[in-house]
Protein backbone atom coordinates (compact mmCIF):
# COMPACT_ATOMS: atom_id res chain seq x y z
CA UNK A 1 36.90 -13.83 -21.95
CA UNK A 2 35.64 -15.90 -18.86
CA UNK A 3 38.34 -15.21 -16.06
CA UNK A 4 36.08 -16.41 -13.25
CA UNK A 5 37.76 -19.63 -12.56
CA UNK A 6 41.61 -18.72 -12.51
CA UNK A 7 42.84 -20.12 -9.36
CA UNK A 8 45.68 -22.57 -9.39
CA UNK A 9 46.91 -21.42 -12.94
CA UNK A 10 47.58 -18.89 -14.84
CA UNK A 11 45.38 -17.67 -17.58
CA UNK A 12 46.76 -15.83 -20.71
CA UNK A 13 44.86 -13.19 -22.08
CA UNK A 14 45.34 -10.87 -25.20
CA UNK A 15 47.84 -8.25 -25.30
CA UNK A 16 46.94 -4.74 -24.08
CA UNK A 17 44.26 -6.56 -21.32
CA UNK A 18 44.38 -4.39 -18.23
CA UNK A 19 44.52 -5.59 -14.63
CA UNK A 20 41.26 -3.09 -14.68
CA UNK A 21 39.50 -4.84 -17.44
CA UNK A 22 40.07 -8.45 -15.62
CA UNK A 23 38.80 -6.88 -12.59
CA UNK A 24 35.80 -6.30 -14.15
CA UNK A 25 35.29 -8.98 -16.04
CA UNK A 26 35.37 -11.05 -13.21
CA UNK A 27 33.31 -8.81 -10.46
CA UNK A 28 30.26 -8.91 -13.21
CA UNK A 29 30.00 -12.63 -12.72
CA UNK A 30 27.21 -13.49 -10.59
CA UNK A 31 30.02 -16.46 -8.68
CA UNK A 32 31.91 -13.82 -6.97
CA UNK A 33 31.80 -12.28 -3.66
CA UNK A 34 35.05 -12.43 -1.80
CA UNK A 35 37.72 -9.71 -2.40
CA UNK A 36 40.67 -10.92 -4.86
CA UNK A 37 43.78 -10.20 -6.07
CA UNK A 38 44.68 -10.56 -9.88
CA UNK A 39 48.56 -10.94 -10.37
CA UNK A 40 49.83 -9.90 -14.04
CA UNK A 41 52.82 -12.18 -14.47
CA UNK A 42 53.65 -10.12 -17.77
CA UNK A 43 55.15 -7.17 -15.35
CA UNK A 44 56.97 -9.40 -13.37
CA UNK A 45 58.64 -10.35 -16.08
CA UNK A 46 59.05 -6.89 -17.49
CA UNK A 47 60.19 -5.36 -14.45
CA UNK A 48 63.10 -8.06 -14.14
CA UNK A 49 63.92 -6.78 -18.15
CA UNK A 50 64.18 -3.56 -16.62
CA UNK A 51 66.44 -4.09 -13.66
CA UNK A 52 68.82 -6.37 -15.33
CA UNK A 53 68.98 -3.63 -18.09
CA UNK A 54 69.37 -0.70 -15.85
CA UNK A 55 71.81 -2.26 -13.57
CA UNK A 56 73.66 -4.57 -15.87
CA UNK A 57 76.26 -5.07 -12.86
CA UNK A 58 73.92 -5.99 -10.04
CA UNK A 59 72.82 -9.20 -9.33
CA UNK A 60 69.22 -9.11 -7.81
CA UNK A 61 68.11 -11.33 -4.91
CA UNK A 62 64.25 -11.12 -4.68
CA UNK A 63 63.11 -9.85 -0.58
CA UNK A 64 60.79 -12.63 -0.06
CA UNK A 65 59.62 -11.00 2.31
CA UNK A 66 57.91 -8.51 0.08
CA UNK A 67 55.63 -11.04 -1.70
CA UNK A 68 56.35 -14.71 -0.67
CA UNK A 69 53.59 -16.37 -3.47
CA UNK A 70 54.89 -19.48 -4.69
CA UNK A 71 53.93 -18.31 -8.00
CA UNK A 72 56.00 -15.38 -7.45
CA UNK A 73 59.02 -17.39 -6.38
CA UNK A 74 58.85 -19.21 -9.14
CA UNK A 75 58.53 -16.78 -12.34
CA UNK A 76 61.61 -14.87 -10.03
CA UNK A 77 63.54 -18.39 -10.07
CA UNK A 78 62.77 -19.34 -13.54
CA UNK A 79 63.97 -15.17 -14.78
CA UNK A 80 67.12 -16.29 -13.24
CA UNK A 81 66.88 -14.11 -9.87
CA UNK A 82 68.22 -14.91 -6.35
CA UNK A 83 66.84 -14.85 -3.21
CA UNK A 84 67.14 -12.65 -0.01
CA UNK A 85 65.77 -15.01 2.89
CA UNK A 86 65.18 -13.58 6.51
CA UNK A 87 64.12 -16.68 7.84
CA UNK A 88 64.07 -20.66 8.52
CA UNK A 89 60.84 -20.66 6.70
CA UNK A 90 61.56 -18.18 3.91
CA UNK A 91 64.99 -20.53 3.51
CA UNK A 92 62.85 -23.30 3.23
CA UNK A 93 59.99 -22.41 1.28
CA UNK A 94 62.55 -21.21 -1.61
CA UNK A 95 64.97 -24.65 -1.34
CA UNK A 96 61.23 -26.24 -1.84
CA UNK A 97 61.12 -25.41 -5.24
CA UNK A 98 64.02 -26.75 -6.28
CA UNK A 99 66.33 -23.55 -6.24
CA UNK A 100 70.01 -24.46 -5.33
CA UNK A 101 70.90 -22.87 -1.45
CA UNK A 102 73.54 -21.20 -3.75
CA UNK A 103 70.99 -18.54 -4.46
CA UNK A 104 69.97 -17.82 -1.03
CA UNK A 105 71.54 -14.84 0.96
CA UNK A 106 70.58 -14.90 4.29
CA UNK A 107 69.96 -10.95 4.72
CA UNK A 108 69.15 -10.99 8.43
CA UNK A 109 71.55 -9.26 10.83
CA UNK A 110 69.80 -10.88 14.23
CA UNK A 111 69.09 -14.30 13.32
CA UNK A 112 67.40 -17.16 15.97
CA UNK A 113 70.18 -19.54 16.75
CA UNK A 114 67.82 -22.38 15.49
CA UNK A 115 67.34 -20.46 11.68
CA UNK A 116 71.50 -20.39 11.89
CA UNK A 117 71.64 -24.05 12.56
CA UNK A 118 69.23 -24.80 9.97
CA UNK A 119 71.17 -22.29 7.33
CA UNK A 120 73.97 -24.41 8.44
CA UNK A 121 71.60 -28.00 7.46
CA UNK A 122 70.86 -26.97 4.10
CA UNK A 123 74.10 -25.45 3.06
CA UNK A 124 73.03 -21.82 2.82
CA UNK A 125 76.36 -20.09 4.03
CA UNK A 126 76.23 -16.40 2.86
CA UNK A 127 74.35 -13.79 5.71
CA UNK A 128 74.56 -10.66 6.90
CA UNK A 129 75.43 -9.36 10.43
CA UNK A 130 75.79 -6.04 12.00
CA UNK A 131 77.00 -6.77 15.43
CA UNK A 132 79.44 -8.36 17.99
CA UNK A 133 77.15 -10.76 19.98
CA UNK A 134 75.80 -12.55 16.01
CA UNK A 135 79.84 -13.17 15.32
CA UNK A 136 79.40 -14.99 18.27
CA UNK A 137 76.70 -16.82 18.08
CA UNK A 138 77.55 -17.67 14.11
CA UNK A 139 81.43 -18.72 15.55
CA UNK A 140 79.47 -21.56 18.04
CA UNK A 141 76.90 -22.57 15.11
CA UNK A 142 78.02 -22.30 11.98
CA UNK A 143 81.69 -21.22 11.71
CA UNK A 144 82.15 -21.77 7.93
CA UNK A 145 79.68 -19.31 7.25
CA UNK A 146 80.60 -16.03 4.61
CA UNK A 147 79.67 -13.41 6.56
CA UNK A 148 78.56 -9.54 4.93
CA UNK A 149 79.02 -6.87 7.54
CA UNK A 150 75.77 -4.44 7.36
CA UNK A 151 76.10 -1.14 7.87
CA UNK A 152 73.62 1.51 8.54
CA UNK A 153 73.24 4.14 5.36
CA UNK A 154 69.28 5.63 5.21
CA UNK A 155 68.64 7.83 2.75
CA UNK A 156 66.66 11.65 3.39
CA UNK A 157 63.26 10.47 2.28
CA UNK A 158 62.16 6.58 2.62
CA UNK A 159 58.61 5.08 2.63
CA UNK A 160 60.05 2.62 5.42
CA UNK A 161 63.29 3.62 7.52
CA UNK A 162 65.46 0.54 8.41
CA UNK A 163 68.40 1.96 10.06
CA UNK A 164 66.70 3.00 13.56
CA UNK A 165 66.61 -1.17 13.90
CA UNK A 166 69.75 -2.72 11.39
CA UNK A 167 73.44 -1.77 10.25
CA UNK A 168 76.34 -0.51 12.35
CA UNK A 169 78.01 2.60 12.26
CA UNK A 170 80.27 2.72 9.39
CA UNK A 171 83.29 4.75 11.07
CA UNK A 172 82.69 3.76 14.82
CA UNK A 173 81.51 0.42 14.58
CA UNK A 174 82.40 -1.36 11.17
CA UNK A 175 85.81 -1.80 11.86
CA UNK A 176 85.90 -2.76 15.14
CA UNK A 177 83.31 -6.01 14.01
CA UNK A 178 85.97 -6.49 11.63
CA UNK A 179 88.77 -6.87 13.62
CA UNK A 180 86.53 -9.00 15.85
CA UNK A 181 85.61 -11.39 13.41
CA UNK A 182 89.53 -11.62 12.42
CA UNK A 183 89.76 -12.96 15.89
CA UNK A 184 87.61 -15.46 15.92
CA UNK A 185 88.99 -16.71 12.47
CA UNK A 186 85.61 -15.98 10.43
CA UNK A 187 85.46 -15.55 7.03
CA UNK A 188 83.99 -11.62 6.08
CA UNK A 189 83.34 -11.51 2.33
CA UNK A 190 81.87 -8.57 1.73
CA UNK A 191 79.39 -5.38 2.95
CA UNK A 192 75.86 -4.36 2.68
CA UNK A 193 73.81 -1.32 3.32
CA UNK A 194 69.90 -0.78 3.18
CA UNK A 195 68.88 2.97 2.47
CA UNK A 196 65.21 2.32 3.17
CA UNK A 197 62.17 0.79 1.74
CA UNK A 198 60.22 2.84 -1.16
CA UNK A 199 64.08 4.96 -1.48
CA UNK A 200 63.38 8.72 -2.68
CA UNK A 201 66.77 10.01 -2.84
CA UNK A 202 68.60 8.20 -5.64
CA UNK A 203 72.09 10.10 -4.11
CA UNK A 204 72.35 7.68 -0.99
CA UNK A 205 73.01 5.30 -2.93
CA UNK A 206 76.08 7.18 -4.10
CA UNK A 207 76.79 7.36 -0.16
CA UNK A 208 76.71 3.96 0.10
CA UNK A 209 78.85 2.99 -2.19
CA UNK A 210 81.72 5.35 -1.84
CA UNK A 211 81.47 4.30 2.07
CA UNK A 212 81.69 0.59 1.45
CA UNK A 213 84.82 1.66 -1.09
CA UNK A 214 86.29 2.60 2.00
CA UNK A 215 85.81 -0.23 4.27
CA UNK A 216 86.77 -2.51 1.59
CA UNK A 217 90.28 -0.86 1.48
CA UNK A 218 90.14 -0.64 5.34
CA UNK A 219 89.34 -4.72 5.20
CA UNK A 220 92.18 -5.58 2.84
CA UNK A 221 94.57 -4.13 5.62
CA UNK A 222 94.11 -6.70 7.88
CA UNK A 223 93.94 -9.94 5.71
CA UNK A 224 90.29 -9.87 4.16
CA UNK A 225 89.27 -9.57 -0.03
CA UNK A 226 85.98 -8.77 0.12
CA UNK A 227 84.24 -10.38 -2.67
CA UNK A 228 80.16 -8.77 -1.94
CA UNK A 229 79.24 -5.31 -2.21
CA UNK A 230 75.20 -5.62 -1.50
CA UNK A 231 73.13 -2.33 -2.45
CA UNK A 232 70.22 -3.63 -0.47
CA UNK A 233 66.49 -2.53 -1.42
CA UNK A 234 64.68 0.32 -1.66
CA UNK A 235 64.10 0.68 -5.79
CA UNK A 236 59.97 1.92 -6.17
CA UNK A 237 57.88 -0.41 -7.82
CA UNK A 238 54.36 1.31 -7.99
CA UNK A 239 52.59 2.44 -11.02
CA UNK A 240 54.16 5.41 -12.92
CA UNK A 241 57.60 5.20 -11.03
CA UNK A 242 61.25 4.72 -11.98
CA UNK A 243 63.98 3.67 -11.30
CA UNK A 244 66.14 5.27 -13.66
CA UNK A 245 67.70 8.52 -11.57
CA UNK A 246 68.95 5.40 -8.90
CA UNK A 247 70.17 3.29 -11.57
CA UNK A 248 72.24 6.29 -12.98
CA UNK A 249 73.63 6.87 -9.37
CA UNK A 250 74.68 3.45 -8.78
CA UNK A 251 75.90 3.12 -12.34
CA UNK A 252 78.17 6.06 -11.94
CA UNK A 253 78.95 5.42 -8.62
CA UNK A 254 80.69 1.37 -9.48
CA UNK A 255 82.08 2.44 -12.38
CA UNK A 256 84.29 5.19 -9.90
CA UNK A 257 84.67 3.31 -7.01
CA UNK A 258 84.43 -0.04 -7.97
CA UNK A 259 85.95 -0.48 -11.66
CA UNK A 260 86.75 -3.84 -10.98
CA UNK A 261 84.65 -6.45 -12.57
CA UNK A 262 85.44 -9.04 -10.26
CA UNK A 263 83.40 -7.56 -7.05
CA UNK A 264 80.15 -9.60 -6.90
CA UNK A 265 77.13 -6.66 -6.73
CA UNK A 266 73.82 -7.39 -5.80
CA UNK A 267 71.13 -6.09 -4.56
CA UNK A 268 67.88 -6.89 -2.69
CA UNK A 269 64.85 -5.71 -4.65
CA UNK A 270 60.98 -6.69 -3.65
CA UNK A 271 58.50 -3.94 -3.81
CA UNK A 272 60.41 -3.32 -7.29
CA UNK A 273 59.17 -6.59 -8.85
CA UNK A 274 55.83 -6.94 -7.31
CA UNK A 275 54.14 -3.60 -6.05
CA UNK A 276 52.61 -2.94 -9.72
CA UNK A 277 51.87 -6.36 -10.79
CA UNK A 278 48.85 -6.97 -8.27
CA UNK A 279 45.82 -5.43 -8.16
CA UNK A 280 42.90 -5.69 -5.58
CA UNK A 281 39.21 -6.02 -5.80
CA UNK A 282 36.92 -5.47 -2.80
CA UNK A 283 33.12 -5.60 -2.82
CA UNK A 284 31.10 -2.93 -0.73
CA UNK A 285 29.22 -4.91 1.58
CA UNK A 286 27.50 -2.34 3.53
CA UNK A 287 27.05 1.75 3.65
CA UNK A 288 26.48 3.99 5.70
CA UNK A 289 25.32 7.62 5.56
CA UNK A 290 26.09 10.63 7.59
CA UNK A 291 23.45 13.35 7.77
CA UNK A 292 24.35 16.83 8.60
CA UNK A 293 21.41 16.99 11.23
CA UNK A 294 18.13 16.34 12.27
CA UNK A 295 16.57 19.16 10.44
CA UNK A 296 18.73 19.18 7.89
CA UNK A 297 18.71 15.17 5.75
CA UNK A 298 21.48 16.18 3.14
CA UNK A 299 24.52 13.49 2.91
CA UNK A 300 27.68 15.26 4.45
CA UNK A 301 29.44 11.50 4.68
CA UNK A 302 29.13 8.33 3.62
CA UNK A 303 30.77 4.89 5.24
CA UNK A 304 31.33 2.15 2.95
CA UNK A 305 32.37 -1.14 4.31
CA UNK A 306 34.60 -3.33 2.29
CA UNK A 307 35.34 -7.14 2.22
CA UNK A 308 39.11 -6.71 3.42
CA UNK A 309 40.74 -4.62 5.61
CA UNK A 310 43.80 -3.11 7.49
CA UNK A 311 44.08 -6.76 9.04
CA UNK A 312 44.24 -8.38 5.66
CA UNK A 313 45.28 -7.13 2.38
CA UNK A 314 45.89 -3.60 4.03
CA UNK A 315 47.91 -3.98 6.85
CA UNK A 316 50.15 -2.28 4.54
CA UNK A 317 48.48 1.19 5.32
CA UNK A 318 50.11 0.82 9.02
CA UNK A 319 53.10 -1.50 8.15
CA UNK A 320 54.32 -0.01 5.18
CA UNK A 321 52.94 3.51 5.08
CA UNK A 322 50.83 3.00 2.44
CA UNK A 323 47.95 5.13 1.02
CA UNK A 324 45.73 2.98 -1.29
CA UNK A 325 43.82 5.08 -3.97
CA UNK A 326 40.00 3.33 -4.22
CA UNK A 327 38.84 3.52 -7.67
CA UNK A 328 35.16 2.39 -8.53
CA UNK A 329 35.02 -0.68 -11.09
CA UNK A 330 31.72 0.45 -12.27
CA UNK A 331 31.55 3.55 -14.09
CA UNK A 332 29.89 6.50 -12.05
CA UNK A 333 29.52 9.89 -12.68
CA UNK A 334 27.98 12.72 -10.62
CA UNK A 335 28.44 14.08 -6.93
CA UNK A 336 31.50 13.86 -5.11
CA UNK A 337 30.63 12.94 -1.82
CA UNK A 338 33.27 13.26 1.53
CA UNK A 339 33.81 9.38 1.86
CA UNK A 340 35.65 6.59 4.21
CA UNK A 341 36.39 2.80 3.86
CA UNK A 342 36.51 0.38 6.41
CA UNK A 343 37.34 -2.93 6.62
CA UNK A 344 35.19 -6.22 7.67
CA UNK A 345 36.53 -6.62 11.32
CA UNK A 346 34.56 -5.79 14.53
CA UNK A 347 37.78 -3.10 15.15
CA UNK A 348 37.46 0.63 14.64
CA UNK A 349 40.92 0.92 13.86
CA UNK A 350 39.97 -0.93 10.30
CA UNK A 351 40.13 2.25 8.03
CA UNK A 352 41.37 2.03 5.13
CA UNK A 353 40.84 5.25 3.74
CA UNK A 354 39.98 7.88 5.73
CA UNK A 355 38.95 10.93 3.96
CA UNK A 356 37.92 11.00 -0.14
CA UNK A 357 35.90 12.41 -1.90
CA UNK A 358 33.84 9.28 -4.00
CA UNK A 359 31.07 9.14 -6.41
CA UNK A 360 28.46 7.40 -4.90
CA UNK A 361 28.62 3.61 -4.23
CA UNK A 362 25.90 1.53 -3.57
CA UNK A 363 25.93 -2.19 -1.60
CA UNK A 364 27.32 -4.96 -4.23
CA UNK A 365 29.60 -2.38 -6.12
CA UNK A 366 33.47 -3.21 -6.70
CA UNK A 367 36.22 -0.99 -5.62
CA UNK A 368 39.29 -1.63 -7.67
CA UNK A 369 43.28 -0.86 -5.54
CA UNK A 370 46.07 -0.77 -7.67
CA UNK A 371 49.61 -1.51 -6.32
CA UNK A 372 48.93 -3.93 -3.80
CA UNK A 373 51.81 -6.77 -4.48
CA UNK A 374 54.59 -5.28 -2.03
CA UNK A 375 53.92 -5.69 1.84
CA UNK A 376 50.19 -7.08 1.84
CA UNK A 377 49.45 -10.88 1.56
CA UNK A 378 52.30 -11.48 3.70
CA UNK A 379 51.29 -9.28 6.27
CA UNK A 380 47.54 -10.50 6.72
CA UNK A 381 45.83 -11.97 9.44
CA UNK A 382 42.74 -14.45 9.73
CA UNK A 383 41.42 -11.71 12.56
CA UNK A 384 37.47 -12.40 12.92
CA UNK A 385 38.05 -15.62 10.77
CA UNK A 386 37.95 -13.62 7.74
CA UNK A 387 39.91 -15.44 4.82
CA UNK A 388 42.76 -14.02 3.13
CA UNK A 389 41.86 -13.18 -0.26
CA UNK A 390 42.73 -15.04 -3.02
CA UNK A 391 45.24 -14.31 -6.27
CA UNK A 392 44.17 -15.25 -9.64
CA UNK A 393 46.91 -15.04 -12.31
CA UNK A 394 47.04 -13.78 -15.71
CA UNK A 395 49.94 -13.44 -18.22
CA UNK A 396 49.60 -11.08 -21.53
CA UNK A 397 50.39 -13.93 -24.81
CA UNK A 398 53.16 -11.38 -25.60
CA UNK A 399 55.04 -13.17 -22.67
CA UNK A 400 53.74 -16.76 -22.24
């Protein structure tokens, strides 16, 4: 099994190959250095099986923003998903392979007046808003845009809380926008809510719906049929999670408030799709060792140095709230030793893990991070000129 040459395509492997075992068949090549992702396409594909199975009702629109890979895009586009698009460029990069602007929701409540005007170029009509001053601005740009009214619903325990920064009050502010945008003759189609990123309370959801039941009927009374009802993200996507107790909720939840097959539901999934299906290798490029004192030489610490960092790969540990787990590709027993990892930048805020306790690691070794497709090659930055690291793709035969 040579894997060291997979960029630009997608190699398949036998069934039952772990992400581990292509880790380290590809760090014990003499060729590589530089830190790397490897992106299992197979649990793309069977996470979408999941979600569509779980949620036969809900329509999902990929977050771009999660993971915006073209290769990503396009096993997403080719499952049959849609696409949430906060952005010009996100709008564009997903009409660039071909997908119809049909697919696209716009799922930005602010939006630059130049991104609206551009929505308004290619055709993509369907976005969100949450406030007076966008009806506005969408009346003078794009007036024949669907509009879905956001509204603020965050669930008890979230790895990422949206609603300090998107969605209006759902009693005090929801149906005065409507009545606004009623005024100024736009067309509302629907609502959305957004209970949080990496969602640990499966009853919001419940919340959510049984409020937007609510503003639907609320809507009707003053000339509108909302067509959307948009559960938003927050569905966990690492290793070993589930999203089975929110499916249930949500399940439960349309079939009493919203019996009606004709209301379009969707949803807004990343982390979901991706988290699990990338895993990163680093390579320790330096170590350092912490002595207890000068009369006493034992180790009480060791520093290891790694070949991305908190300005790369793992800007997720301060964007996202993320705690990566290091685990050694090489097989080493003995000591546990009180450990940290850094990153390659000049900056001492480049920790990546702060406190573990770690075998020990010499210079050249391979630390393996699972869970690292949601929130982390978008997010990185060519600080110190260090290059993003690369994905290399595999897909089990089972699903080629």
């Amino acid at each position: 099994m040579n894997l060291t040459n997979l960029d630009e395509c997608i190699h398949v492997v036998d069934d039952g190959t772990s992400l581990e075992k292509v880790l380290r068949n590809i760090t014990e090549s003499e060729v590589q250095e530089d830190a790397f992702y490897v992106f299992d396409v197979g649990d793309i594909v069977r996470k979408y099986e999941i979600f569509t199975s779980k949620l036969p009702r809900v329509t999902p629109f990929y977050a771009v923003k999660c993971n915006n890979k073209t290769i990503v895009l396009e096993v997403l586009a080719t499952l049959g998903a849609n696409f949430d698009c906060a952005s010009k460029g996100e709008i564009n990069q997903v009409l660039d392979l071909g997908i119809d602007q049909s697919r696209i929701l716009f799922a930005k409540p602010t939006k630059l007046a130049s991104h609206i005007r551009y929505a308004a170029t290619v055709g993509v009509d369907l976005m969100t808003f949450d406030n007076e001053s966008e009806l506005h601005k969408v009346k003078s740009l794009y007036p024949d845009a669907r509009l879905i009214i956001r509204v603020r619903c965050d669930a008890d325990v979230a790895q990422c809380p949206l609603g300090a920064k998107f969605g209006c009050d759902i009693i005090t502010e929801a149906p005065r926008l409507i009545r606004a945008a009623s005024f100024l003759g736009l067309e509302v189609v629907g609502m959305s809510f957004h209970v949080g990123s990496g969602c640990e309370d499966p009853p919001v959801f419940r919340r959510g719906i049984a409020a937007a039941r609510k503003l639907f009927d609320y809507a009707s009374t003053i000339g509108y049929n909302f067509e959307y009802l948009d559960l938003g993200g927050g569905y966990p996507g690492n290793t070993g999670t589930s999203i089975d107790k929110i499916a249930n909720v949500i399940n439960l939840a349309l079939e009493e408030f919203f019996p009606d097959p004709s209301v379009k539901v969707i949803a807004e999934p990343g982390r979901f799709f991706v988290a699990s299906a990338f895993a990163l290798a680093t390579n320790i490029h330096s170590k350092r060792e912490v002595h207890n004192n000068e009369q006493d030489d034992s180790v009480i610490h060791v520093m290891y140095y790694i070949n991305d960092g908190v300005y790369g790969a793992f800007n997720c540990v301060s964007n996202d709230n993320y705690h990566p787990i290091p685990v050694p590709l090489k097989s080493i027993g003995g000591k546990l030793t009180s450990s940290s990892i850094w990153g390659p930048t000049c900056d001492s805020m480049d920790l990546v893990v702060k406190n573990i306790n770690l075998p020990t690691m010499n210079i050249g070794d391979w630390i393996m991070f699972k869970d690292m497709g949601a929130y982390t090659i978008v997010g990185a930055t060519n600080f110190n000129s260090f290059p993003h690291s690369k994905v290399k793709a595999i897909i089990n035969k089972h699903y080629w």
